[in-house]
N, C-alpha and C. Protein backbone atom coordinates (compact mmCIF):
# COMPACT_ATOMS: atom_id res chain seq x y z
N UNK A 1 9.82 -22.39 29.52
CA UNK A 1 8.40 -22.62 29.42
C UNK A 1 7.63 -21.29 29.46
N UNK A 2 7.82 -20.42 30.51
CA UNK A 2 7.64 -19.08 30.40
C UNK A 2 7.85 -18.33 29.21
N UNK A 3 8.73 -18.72 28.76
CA UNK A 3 9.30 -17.71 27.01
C UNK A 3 8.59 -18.05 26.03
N UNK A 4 8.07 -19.81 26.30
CA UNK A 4 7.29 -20.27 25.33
C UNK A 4 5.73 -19.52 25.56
N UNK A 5 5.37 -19.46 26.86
CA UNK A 5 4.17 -18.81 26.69
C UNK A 5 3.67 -17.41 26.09
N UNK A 6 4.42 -16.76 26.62
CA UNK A 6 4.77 -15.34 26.50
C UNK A 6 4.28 -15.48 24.39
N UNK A 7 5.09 -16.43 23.81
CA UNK A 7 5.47 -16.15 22.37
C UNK A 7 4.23 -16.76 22.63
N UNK A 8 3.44 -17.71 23.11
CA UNK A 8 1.90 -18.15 22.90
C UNK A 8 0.97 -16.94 22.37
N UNK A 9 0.94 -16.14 23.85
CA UNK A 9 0.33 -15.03 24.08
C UNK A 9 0.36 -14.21 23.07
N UNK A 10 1.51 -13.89 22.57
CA UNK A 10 1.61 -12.47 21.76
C UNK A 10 1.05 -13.14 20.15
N UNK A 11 1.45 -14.42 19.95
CA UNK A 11 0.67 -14.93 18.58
C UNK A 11 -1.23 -14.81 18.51
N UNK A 12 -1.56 -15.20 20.30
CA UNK A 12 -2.90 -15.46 20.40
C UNK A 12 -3.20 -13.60 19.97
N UNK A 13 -2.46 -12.95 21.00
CA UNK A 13 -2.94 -11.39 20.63
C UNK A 13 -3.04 -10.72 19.10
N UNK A 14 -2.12 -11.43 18.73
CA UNK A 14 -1.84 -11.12 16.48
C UNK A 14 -3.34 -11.22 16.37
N UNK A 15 -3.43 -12.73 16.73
CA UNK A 15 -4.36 -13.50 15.96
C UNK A 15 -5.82 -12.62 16.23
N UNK A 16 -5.82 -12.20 17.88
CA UNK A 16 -7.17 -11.90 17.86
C UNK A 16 -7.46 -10.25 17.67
N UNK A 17 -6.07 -9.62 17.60
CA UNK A 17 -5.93 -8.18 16.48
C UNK A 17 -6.51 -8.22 15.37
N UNK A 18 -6.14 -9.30 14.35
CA UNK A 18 -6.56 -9.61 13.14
C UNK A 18 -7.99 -9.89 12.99
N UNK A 19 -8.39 -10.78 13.77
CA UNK A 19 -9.82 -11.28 13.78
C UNK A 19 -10.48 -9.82 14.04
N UNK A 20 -10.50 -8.71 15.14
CA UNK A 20 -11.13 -7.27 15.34
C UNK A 20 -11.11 -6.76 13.69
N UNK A 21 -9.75 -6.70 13.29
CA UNK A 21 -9.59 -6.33 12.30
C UNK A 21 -10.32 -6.23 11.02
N UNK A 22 -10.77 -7.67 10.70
CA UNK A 22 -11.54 -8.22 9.92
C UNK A 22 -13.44 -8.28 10.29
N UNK A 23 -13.43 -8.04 11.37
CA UNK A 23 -15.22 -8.33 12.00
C UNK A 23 -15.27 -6.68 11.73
N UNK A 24 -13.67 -5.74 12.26
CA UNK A 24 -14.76 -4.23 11.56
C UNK A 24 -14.73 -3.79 10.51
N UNK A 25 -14.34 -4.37 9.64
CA UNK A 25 -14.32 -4.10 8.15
C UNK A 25 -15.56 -5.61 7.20
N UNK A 26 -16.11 -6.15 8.32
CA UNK A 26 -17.21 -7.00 8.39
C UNK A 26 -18.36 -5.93 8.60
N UNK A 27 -18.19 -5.25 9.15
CA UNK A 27 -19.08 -4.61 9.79
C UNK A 27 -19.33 -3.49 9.09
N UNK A 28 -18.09 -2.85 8.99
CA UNK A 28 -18.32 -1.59 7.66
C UNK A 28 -18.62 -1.66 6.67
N UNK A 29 -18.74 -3.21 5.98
CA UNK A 29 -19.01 -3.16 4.41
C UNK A 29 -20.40 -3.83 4.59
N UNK A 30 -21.12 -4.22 5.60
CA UNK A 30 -22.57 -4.46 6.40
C UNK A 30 -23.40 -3.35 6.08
N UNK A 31 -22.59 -2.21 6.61
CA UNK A 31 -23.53 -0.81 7.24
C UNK A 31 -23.20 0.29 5.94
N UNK A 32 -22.28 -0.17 4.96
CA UNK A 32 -22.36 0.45 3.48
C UNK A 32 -23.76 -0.48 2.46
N UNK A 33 -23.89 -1.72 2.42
CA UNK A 33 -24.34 -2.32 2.04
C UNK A 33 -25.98 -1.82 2.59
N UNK A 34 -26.32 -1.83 3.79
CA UNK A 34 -27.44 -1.65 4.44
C UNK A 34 -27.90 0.10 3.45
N UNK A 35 -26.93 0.52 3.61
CA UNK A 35 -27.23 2.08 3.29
C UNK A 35 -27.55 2.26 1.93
N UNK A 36 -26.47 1.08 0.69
CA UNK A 36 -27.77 0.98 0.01
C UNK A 36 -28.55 0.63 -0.54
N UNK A 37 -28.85 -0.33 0.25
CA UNK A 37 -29.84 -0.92 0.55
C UNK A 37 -31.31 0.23 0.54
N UNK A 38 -31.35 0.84 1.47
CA UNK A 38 -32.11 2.01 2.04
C UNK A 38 -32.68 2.47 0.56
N UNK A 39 -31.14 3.51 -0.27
CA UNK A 39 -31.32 4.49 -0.45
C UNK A 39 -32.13 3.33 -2.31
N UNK A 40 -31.51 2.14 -2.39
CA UNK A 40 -32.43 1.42 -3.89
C UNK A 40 -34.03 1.15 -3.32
N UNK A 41 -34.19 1.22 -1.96
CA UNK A 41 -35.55 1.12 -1.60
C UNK A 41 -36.86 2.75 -1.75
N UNK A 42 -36.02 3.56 -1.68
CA UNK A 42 -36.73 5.23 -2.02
C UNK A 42 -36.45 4.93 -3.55
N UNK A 43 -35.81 4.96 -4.03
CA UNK A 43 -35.81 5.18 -5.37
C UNK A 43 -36.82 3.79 -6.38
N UNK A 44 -37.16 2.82 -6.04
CA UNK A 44 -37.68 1.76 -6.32
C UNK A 44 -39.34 2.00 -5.90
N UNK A 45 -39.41 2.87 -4.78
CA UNK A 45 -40.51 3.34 -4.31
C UNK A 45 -41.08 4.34 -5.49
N UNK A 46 -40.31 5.70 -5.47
CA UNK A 46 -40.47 6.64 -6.55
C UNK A 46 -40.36 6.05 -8.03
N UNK A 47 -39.66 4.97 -8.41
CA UNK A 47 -40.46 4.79 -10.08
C UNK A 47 -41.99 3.66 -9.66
N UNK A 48 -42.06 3.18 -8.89
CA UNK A 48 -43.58 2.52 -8.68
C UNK A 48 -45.01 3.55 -8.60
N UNK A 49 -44.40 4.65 -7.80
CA UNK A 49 -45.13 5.56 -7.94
C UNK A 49 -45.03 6.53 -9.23
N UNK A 50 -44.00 6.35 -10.07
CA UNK A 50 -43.84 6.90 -11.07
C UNK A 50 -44.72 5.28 -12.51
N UNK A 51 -44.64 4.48 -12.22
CA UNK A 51 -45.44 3.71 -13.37
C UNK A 51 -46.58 3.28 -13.19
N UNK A 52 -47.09 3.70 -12.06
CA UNK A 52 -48.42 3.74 -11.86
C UNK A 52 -48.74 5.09 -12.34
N UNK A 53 -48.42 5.93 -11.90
CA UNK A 53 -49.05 7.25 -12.84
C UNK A 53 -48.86 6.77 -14.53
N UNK A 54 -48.31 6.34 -14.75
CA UNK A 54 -47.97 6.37 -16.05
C UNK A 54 -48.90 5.20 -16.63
N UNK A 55 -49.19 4.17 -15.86
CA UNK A 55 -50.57 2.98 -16.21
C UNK A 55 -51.70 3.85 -15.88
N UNK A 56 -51.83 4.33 -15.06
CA UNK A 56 -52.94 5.30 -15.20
C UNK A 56 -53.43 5.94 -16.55
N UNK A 57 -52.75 6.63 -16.89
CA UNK A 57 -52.64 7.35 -18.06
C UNK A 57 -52.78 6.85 -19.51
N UNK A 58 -52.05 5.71 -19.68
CA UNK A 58 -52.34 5.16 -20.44
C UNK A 58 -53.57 4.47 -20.52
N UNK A 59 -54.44 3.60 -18.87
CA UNK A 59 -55.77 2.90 -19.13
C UNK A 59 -56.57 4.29 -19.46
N UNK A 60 -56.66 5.49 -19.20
CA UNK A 60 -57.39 6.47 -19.40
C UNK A 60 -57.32 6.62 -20.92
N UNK A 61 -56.07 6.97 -21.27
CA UNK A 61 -56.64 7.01 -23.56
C UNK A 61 -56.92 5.84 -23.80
N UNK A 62 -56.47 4.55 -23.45
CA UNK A 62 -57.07 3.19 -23.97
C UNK A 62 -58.41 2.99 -23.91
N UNK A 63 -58.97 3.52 -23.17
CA UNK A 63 -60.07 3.43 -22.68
C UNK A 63 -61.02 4.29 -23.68
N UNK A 64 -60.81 5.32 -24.12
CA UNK A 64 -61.81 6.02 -25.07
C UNK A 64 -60.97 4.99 -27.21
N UNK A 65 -62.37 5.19 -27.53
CA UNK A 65 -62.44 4.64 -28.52
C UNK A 65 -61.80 4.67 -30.23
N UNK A 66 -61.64 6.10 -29.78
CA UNK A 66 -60.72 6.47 -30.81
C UNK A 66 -59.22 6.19 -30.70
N UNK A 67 -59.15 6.43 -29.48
CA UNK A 67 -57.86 5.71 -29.17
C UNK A 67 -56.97 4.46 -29.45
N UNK A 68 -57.85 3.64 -29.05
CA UNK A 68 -57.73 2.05 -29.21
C UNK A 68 -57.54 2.14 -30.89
N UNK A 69 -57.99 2.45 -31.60
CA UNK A 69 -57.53 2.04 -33.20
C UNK A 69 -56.29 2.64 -33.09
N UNK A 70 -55.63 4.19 -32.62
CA UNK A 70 -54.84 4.96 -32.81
C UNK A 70 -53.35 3.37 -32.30
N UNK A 71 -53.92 3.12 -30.90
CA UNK A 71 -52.96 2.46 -30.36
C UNK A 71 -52.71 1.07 -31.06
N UNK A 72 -53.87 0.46 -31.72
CA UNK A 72 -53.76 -0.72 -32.57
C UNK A 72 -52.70 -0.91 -34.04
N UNK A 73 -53.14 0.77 -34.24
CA UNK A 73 -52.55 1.07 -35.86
C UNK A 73 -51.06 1.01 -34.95
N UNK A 74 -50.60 1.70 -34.23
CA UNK A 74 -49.15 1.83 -34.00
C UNK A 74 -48.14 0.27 -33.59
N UNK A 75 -49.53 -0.17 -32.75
CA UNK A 75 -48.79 -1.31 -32.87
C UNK A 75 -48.53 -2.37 -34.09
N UNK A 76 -49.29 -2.12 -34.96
CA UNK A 76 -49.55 -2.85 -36.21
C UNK A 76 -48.26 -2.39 -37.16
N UNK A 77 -48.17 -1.35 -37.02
CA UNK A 77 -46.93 -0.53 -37.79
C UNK A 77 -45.47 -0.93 -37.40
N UNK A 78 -45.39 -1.12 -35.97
CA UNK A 78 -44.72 -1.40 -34.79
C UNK A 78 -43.65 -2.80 -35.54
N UNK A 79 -45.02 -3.74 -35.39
CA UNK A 79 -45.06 -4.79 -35.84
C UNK A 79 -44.34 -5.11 -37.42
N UNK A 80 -45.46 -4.96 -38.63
CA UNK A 80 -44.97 -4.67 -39.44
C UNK A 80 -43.43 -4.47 -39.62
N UNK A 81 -42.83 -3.29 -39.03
CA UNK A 81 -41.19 -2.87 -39.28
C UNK A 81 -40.12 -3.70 -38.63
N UNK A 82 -40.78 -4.53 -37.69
CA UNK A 82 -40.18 -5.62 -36.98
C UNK A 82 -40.02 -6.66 -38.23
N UNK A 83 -41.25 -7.23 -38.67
CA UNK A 83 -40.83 -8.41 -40.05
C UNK A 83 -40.25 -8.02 -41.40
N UNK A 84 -40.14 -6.61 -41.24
CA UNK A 84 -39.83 -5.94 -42.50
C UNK A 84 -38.17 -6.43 -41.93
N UNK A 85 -37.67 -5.64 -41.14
CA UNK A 85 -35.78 -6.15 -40.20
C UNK A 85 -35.74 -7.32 -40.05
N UNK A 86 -36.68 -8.31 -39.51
CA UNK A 86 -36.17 -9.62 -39.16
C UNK A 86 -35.99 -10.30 -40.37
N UNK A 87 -36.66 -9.92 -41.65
CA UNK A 87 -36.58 -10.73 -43.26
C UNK A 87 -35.42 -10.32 -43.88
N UNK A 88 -35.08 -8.91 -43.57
CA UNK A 88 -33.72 -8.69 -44.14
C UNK A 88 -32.94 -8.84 -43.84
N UNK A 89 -32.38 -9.42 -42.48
CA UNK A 89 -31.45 -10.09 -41.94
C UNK A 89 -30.72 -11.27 -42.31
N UNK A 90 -32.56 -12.08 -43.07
CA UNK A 90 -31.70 -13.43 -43.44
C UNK A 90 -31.37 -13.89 -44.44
């Protein structure tokens, strides 16, 4: 009964080796994940602050008058070369 425990014990000890085992490699792929986590949060920061400068910029020439045709014609052109490809496709 003793021999049987003993072999209890040393299975329970496997078992709860394994379980450490697994909670710190739980834990390490947590605190990789967290990190980047972090580092897509600076960089997600810096293009927000990077497309706001850049909406800026653009409501500023939209905004003067000569512009707006400049930006109309391009899109019109834009446009245009789009139905010009999508007709020859079919």
């Amino acid at each position: 009964m003793e021999q049987e425990n003993d072999r209890e014990l040393d299975h329970l000890a496997d078992r709860v080796a394994l379980l450490k085992n697994v909670t710190h490699g739980i834990n390490k792929e947590v605190n990789d994940q967290h990190k980047l986590l972090e580092n897509m949060d600076g960089s997600f920061a810096s293009v927000g602050g990077l497309m706001s400068a850049v909406t800026d910029k653009f409501r500023a020439v939209y905004n003067d008058k000569a512009n707006k045709r400049l930006i109309y014609g391009a899109v019109a052109v834009a446009a245009g070369l789009f139905l010009v490809w999508y007709f020859m496709l079919r």
